[in-house]
N, C-alpha and C. Protein backbone atom coordinates (compact mmCIF):
# COMPACT_ATOMS: atom_id res chain seq x y z
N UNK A 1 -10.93 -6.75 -0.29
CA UNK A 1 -10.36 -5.53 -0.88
C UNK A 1 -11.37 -4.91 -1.83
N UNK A 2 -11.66 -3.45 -1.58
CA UNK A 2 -12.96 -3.01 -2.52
C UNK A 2 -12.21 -2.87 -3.57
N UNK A 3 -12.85 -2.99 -4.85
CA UNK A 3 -12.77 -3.11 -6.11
C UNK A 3 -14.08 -2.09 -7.01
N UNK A 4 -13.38 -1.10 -7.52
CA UNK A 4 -14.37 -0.04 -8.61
C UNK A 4 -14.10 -0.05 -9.61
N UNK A 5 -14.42 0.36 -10.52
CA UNK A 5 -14.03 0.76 -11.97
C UNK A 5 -13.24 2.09 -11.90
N UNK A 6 -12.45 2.59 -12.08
CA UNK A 6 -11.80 3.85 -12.05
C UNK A 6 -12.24 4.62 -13.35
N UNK A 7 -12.41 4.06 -14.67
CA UNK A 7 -12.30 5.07 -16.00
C UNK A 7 -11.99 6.03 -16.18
N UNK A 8 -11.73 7.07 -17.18
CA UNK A 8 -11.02 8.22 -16.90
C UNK A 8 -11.59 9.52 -16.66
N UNK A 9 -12.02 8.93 -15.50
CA UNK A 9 -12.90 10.44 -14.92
C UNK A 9 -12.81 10.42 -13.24
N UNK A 10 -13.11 11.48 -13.07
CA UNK A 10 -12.93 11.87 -11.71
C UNK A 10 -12.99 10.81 -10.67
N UNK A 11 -12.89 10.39 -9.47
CA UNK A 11 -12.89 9.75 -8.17
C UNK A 11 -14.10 10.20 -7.21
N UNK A 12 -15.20 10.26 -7.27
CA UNK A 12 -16.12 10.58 -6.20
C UNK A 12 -15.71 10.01 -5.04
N UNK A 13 -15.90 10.23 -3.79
CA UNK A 13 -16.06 9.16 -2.32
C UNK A 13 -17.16 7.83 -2.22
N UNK A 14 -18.03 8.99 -2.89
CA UNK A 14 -19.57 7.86 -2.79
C UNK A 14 -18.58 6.43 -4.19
N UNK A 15 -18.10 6.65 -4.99
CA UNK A 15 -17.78 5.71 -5.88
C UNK A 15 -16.78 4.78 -5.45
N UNK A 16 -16.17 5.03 -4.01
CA UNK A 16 -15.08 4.29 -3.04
C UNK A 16 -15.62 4.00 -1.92
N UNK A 17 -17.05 4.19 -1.84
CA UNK A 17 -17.01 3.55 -0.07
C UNK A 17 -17.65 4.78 0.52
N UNK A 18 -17.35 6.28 0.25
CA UNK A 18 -17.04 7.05 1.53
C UNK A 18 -17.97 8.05 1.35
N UNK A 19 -18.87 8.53 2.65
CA UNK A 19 -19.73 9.88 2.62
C UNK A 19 -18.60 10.98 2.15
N UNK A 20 -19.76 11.80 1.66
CA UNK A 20 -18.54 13.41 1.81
C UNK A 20 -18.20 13.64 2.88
N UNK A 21 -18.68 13.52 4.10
CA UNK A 21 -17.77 14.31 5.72
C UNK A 21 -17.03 12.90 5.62
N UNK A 22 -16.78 12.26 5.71
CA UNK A 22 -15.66 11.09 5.66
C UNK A 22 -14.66 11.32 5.10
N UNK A 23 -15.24 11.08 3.39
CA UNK A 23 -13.72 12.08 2.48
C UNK A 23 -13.14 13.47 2.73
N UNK A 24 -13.62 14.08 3.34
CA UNK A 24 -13.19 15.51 3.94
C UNK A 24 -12.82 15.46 5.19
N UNK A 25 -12.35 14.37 6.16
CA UNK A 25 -11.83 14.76 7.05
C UNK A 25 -10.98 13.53 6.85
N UNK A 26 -10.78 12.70 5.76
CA UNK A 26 -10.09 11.76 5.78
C UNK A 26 -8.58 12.66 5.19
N UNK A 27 -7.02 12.18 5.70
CA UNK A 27 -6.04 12.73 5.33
C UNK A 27 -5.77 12.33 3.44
N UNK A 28 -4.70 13.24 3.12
CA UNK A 28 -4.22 12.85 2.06
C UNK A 28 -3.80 11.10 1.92
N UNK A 29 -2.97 10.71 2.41
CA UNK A 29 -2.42 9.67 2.72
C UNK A 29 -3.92 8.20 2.77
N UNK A 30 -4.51 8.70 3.34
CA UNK A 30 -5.73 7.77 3.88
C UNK A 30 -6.64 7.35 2.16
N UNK A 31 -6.62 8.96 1.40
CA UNK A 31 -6.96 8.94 0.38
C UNK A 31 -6.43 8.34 -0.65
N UNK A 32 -5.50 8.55 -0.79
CA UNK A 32 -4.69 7.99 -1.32
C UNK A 32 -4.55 6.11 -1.54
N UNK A 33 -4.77 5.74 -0.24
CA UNK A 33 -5.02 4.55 0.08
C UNK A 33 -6.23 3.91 -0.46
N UNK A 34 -7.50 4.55 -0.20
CA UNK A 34 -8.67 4.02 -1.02
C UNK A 34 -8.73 4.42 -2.38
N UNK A 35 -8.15 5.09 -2.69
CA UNK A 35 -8.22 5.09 -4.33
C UNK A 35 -7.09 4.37 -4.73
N UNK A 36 -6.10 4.11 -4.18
CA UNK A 36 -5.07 2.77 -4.69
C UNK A 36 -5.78 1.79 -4.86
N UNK A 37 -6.82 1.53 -4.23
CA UNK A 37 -7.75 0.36 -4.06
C UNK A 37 -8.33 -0.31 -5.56
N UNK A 38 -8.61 1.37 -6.22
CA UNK A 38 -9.93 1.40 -7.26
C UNK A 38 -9.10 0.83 -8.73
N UNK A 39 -7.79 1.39 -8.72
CA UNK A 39 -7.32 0.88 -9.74
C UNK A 39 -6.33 1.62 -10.42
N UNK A 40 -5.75 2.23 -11.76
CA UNK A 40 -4.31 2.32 -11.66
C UNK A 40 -3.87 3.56 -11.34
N UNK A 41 -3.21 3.96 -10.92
CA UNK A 41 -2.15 5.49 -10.86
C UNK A 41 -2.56 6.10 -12.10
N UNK A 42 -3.29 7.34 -12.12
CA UNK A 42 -3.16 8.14 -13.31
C UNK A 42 -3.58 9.62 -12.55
N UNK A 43 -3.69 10.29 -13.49
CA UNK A 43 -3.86 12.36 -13.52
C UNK A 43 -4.78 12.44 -12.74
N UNK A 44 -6.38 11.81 -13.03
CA UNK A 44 -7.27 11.81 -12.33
C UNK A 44 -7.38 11.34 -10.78
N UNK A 45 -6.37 10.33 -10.76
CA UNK A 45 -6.89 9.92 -9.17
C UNK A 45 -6.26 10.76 -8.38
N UNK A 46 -5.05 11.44 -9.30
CA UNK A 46 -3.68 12.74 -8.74
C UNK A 46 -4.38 13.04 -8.05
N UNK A 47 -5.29 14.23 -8.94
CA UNK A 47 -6.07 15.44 -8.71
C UNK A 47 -6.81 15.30 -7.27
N UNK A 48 -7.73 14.34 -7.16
CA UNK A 48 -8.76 13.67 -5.96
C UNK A 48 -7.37 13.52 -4.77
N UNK A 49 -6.45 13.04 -4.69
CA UNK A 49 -5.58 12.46 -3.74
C UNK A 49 -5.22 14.00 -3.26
N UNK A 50 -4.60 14.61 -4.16
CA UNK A 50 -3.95 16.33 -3.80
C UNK A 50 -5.14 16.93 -3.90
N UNK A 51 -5.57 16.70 -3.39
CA UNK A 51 -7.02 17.91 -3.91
C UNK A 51 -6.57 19.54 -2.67
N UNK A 52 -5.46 19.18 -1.80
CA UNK A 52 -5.13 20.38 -1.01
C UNK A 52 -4.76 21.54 -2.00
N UNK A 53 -4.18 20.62 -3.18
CA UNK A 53 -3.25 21.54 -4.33
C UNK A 53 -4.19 21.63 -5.30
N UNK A 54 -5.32 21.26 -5.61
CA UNK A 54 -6.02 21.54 -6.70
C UNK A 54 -8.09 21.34 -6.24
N UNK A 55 -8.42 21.99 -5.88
CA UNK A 55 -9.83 22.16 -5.73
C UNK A 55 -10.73 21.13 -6.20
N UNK A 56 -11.88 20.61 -5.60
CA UNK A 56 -12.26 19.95 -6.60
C UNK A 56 -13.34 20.10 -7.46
N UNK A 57 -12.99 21.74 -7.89
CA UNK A 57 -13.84 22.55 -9.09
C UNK A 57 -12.78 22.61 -9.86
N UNK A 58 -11.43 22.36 -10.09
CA UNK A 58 -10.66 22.79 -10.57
C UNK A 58 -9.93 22.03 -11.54
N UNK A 59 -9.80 22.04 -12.87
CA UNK A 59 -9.15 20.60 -13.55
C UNK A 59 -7.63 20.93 -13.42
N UNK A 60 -6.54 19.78 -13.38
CA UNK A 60 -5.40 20.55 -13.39
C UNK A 60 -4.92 20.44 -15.22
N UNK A 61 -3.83 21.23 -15.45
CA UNK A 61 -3.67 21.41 -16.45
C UNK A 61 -3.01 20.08 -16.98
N UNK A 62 -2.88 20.39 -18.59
CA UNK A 62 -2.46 19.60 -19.57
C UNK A 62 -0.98 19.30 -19.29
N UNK A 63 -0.16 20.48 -18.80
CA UNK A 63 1.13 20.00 -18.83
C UNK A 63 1.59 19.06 -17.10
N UNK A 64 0.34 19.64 -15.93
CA UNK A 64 0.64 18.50 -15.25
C UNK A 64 0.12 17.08 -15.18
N UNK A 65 -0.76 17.27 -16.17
CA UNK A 65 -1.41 15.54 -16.36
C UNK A 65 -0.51 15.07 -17.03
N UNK A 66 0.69 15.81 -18.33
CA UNK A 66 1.49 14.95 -18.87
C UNK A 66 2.55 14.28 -17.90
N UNK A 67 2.89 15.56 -17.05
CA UNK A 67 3.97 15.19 -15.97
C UNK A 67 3.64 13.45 -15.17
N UNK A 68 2.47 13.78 -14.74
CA UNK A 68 2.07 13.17 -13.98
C UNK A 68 2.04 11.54 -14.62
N UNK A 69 0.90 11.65 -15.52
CA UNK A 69 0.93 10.60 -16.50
C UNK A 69 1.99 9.92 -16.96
N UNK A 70 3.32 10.35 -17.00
CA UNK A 70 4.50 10.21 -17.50
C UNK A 70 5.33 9.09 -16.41
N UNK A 71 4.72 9.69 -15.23
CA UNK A 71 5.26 8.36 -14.22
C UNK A 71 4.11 7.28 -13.54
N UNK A 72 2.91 7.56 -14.14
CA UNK A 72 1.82 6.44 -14.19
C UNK A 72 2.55 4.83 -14.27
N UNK A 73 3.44 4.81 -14.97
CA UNK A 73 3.56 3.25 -15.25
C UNK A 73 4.67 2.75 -14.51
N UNK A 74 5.81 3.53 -14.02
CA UNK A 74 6.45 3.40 -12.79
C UNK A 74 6.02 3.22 -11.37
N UNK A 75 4.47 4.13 -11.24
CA UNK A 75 3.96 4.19 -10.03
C UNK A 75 3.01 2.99 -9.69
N UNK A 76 2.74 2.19 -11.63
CA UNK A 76 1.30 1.07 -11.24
C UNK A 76 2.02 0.05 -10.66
N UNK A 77 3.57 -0.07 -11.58
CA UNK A 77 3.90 -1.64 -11.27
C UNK A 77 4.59 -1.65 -9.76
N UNK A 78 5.75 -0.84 -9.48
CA UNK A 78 5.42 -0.40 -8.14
C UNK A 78 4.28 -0.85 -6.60
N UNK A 79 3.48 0.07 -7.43
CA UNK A 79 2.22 -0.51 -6.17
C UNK A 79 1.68 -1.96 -6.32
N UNK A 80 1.76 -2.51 -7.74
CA UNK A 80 1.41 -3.65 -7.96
C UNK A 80 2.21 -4.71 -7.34
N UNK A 81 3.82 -4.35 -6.84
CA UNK A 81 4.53 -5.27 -6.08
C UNK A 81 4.28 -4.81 -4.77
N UNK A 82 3.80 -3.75 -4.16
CA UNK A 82 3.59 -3.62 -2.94
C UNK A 82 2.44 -4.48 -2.59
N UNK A 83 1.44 -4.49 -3.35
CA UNK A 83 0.20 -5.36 -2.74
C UNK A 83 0.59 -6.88 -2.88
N UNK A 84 1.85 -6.91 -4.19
CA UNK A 84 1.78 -8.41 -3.80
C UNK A 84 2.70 -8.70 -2.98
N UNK A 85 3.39 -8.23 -2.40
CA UNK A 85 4.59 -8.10 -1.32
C UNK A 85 3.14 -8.29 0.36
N UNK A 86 2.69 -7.42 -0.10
CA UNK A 86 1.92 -7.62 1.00
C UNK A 86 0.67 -8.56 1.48
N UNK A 87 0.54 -9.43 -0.05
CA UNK A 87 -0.44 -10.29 0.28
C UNK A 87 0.49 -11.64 0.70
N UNK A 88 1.93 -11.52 0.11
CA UNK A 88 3.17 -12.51 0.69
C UNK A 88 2.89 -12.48 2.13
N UNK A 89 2.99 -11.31 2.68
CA UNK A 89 3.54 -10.97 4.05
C UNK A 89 1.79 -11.65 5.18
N UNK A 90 0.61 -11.80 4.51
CA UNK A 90 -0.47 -11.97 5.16
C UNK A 90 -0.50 -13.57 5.07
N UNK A 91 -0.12 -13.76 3.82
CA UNK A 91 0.37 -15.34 4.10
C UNK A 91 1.13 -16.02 4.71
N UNK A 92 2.35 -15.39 4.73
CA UNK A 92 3.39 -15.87 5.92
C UNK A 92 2.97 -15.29 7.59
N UNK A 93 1.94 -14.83 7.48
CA UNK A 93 1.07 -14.34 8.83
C UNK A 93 0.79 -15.70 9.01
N UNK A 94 -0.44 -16.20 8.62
CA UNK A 94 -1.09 -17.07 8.43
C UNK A 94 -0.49 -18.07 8.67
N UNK A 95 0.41 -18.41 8.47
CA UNK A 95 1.37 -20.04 8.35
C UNK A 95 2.02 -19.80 9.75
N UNK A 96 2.64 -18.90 10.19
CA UNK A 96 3.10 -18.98 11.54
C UNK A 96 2.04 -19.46 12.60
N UNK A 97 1.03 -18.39 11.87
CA UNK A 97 -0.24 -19.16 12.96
C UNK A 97 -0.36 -20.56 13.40
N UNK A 98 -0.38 -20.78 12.21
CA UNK A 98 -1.22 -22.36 11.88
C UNK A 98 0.56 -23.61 12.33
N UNK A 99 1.51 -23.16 12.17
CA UNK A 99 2.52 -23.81 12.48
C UNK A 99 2.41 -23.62 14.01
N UNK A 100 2.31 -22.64 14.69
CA UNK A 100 2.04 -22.73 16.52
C UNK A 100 0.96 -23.37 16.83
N UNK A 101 0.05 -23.23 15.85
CA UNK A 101 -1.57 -24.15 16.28
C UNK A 101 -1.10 -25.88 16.61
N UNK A 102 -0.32 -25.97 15.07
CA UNK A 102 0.22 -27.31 14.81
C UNK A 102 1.17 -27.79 16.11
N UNK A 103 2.07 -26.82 16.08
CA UNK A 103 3.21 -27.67 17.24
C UNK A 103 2.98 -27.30 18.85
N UNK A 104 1.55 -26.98 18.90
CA UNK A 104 1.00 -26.54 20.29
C UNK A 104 0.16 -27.83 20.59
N UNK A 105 -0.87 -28.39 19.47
CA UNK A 105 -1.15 -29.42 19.24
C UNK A 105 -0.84 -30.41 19.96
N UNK A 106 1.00 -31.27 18.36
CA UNK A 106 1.61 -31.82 18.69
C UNK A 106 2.07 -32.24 20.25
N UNK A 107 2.76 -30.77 20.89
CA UNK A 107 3.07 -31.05 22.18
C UNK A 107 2.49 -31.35 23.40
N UNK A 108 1.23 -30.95 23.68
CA UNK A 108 -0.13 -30.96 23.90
C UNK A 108 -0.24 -32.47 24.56
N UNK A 109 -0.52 -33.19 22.93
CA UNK A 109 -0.81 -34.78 23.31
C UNK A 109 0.34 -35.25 23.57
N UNK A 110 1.65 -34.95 22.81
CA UNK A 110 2.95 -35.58 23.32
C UNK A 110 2.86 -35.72 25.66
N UNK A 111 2.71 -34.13 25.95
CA UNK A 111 2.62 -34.07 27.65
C UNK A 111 2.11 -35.19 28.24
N UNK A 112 0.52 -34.77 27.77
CA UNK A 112 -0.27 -35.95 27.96
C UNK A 112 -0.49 -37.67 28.20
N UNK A 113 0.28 -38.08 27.28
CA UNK A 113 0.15 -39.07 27.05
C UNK A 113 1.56 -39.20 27.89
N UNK A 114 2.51 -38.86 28.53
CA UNK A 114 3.64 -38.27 29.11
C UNK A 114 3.12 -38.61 30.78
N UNK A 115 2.46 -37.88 30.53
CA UNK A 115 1.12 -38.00 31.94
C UNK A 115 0.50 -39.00 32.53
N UNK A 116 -0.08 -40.09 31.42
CA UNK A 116 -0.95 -40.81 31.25
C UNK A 116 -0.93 -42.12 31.88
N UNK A 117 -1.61 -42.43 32.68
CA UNK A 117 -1.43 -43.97 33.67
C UNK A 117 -1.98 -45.01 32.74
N UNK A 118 -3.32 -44.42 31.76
CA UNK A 118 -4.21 -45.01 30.97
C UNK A 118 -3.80 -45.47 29.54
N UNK A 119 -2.90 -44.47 28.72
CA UNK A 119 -2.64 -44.49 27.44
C UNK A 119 -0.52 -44.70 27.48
N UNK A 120 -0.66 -45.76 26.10
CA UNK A 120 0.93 -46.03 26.88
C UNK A 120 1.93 -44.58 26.53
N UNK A 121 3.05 -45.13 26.89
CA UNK A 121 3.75 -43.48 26.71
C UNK A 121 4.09 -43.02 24.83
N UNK A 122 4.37 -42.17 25.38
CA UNK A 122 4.92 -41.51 23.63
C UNK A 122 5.80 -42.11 23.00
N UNK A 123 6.14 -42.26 22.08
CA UNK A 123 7.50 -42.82 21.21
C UNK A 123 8.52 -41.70 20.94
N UNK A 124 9.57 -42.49 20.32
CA UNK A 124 10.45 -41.28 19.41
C UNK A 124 9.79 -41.15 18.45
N UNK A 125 9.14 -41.66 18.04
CA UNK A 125 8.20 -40.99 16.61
C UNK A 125 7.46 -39.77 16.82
N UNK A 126 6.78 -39.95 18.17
CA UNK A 126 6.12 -39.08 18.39
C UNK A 126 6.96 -38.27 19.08
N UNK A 127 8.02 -38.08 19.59
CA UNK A 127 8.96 -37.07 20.22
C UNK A 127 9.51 -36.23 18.81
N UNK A 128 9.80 -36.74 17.56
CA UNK A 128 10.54 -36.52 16.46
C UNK A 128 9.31 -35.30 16.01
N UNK A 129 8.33 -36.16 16.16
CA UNK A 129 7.15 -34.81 15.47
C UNK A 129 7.20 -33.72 15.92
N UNK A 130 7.16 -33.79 17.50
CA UNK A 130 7.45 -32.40 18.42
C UNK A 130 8.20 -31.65 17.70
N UNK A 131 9.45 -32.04 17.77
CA UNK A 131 11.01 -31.50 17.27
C UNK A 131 10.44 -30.98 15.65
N UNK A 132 9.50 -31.98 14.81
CA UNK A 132 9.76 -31.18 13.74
C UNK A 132 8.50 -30.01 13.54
N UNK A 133 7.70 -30.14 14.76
CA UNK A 133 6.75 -29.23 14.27
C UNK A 133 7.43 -27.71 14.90
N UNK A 134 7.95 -27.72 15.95
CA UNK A 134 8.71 -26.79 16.10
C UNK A 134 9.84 -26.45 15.48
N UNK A 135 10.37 -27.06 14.63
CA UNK A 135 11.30 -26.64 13.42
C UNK A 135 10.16 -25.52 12.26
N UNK A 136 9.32 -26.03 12.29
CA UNK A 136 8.37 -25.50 11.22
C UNK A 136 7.63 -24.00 12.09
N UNK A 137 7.73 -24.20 13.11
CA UNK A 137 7.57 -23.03 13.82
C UNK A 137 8.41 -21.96 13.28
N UNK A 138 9.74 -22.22 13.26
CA UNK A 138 11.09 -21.14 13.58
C UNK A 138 10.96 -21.36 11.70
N UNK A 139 10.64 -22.13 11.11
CA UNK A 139 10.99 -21.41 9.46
C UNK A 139 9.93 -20.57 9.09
N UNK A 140 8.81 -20.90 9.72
CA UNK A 140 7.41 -19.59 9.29
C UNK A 140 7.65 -18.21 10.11
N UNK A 141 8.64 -18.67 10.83
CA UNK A 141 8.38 -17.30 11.36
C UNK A 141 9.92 -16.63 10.68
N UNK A 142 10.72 -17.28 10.03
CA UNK A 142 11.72 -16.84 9.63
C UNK A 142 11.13 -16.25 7.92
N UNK A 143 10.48 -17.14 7.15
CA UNK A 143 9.59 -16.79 6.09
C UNK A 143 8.89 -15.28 6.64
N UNK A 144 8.25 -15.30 7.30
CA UNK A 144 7.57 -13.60 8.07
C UNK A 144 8.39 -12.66 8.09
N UNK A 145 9.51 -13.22 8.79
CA UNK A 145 10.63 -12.58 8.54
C UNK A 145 11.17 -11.81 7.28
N UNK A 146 11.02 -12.51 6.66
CA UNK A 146 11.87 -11.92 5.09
C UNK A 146 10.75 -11.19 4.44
N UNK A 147 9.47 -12.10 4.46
CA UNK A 147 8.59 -11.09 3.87
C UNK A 147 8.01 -9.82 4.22
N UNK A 148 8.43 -9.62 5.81
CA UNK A 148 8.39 -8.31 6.17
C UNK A 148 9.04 -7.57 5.39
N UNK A 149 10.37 -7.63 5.28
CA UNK A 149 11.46 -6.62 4.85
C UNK A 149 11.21 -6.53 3.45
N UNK A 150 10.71 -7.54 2.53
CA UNK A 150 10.15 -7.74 1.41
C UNK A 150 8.88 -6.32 1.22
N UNK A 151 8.47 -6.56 1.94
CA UNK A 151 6.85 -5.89 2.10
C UNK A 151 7.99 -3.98 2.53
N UNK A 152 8.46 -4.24 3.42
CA UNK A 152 9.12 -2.43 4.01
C UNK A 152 9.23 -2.06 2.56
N UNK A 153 10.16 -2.76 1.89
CA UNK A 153 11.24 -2.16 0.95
C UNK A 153 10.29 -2.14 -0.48
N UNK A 154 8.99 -2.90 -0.32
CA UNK A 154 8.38 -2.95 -1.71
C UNK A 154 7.52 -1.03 -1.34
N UNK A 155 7.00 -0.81 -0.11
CA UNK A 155 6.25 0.29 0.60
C UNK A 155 6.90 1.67 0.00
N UNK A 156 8.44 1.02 0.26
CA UNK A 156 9.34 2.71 0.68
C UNK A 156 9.45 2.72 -1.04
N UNK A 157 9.73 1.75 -1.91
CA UNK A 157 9.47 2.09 -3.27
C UNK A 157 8.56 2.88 -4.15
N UNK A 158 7.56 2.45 -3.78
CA UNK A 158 6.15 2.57 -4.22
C UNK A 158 5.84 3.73 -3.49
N UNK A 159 6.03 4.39 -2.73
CA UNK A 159 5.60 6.00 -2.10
C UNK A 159 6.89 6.84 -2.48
N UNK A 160 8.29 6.32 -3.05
CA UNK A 160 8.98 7.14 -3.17
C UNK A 160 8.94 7.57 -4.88
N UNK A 161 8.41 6.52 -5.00
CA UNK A 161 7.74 6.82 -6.68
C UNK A 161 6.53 7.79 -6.76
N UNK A 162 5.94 7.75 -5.71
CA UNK A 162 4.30 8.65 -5.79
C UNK A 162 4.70 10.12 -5.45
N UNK A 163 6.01 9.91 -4.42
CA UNK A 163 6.34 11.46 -4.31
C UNK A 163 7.36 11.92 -4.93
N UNK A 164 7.73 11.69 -5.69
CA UNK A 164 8.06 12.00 -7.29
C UNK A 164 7.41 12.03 -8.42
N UNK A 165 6.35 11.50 -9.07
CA UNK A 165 5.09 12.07 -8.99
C UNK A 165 4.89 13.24 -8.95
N UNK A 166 4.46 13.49 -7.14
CA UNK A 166 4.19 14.23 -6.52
C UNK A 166 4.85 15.75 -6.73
N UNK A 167 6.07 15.83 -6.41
CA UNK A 167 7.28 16.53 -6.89
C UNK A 167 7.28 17.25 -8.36
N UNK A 168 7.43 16.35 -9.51
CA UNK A 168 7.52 16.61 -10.69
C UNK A 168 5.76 17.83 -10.84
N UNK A 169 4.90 17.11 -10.38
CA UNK A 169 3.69 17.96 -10.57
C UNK A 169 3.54 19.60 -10.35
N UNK A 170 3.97 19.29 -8.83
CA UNK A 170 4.45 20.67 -7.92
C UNK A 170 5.67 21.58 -8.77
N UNK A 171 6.63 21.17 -10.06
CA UNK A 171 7.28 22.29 -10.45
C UNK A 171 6.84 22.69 -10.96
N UNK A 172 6.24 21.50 -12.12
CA UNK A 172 5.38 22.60 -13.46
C UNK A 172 4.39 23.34 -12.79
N UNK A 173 3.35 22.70 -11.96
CA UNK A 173 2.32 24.22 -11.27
C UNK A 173 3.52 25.41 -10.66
N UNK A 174 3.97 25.36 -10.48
CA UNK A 174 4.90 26.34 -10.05
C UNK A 174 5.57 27.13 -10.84
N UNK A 175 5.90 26.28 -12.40
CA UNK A 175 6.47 27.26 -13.06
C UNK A 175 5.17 27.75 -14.44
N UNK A 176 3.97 26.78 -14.53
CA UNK A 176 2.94 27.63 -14.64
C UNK A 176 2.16 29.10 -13.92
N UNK A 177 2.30 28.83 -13.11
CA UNK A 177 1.60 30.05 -12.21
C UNK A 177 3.31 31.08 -12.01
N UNK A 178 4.36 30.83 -12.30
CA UNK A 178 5.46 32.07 -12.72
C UNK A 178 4.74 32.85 -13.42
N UNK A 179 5.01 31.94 -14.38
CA UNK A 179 4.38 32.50 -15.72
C UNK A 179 3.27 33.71 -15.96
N UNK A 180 2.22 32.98 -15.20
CA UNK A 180 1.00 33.86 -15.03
C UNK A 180 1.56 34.95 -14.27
N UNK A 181 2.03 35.03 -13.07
CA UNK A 181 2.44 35.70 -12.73
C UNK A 181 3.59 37.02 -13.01
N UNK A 182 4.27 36.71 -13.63
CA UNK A 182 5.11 37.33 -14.98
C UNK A 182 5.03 38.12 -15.93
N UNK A 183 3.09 37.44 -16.75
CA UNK A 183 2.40 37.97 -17.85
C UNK A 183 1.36 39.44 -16.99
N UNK A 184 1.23 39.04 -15.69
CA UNK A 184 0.38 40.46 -14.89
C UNK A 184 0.96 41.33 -14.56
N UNK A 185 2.56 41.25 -14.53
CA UNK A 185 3.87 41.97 -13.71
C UNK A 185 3.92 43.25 -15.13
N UNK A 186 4.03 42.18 -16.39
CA UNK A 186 4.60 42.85 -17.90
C UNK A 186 3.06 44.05 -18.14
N UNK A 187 1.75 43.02 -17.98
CA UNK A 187 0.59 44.14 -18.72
C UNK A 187 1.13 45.07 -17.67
N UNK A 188 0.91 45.65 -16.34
CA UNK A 188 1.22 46.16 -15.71
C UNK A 188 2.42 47.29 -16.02
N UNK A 189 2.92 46.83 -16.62
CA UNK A 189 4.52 48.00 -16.78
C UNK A 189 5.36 47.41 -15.98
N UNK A 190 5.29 46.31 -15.42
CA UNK A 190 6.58 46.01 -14.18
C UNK A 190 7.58 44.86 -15.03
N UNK A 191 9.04 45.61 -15.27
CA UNK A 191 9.82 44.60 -15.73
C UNK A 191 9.86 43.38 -15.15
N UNK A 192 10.10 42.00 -15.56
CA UNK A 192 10.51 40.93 -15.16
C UNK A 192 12.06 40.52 -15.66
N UNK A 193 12.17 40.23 -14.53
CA UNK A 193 14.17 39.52 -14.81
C UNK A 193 13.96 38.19 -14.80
């Protein structure tokens, strides 16, 4: 997992990994993703992630960095259970593996020796192992199981927090640029309601 320093300044590509034609044809979403990487949810990484909504000559204002900033610590811990939801879910990958390796093994020499004119036959000891390595089969994959849904529900959290965020940002620019819009209507002579 790449690892940067974030500090409180802008997000380059080159400072994540990525040429400029890379970061420019890479989606929001994609972006988003490698700068989750770098370190916590704040105004600055906003700006770089939406950059559709804000240029990247362009600083955004004070009242949407407060917005924004304001759900920074909802959005870190959040993602902070998604990655660990998801490093759950790579581990219980892993163990299913290694439990089919195991009771593929097991059964393997159990056949074999099943087979065997040369080597005497299997025991219940060794029949019992079968049985329990395939027990250990069906709980890793039942563990995968849960930590999937673990991992969905930590995902749908953690992006429904970013697009709220997201949301909250988009009114105040919206009811900033009224505004502006409002103050050109009035020099103008044009009433506003």
């Amino acid at each position: 997992m790449r690892k940067v320093a974030v500090e409180n300044k802008a997000v380059t590509p080159d400072r994540v990994g990525y040429t400029e034609r890379e970061w420019e044809i890479m989606s929001p979403s994609a972006r988003a993703h490698a700068l989750g990487m770098t370190g916590p949810f704040n105004s600055e990484q906003f700006a770089q992630i939406h950059d559709g909504l804000v240029s990247p000559n362009q600083d955004i204002s004070t009242a949407e960095r407060e917005v924004i900033d304001r759900h920074a610590a909802k959005v870190n811990k959040l993602t902070d259970d998604y990655h660990h939801a998801y490093d759950d879910y790579r581990r219980a990958e892993a163990g299913v593996v290694a439990a089919i390796r195991e009771e593929s093994r097991l059964r393997q020499a159990f056949e074999w020796r099943m087979n065997s004119d040369v080597y005497a036959p299997p025991t219940v000891d060794d029949l019992n192992e079968v049985k329990a390595a395939a027990a250990a089969v069906r709980a890793a994959r039942k563990r995968l199981d849960e930590s999937g849904e673990t991992l969905g529900v930590a995902q749908v959290a953690m992006n429904t927090a970013k697009a709220a965020a997201y949301r909250a940002r988009v009114v105040v620019r919206a009811e900033e640029n009224r505004k502006v819009s409002d103050a050109i209507l009035r020099d103008r002579g044009i009433a506003v309601g």
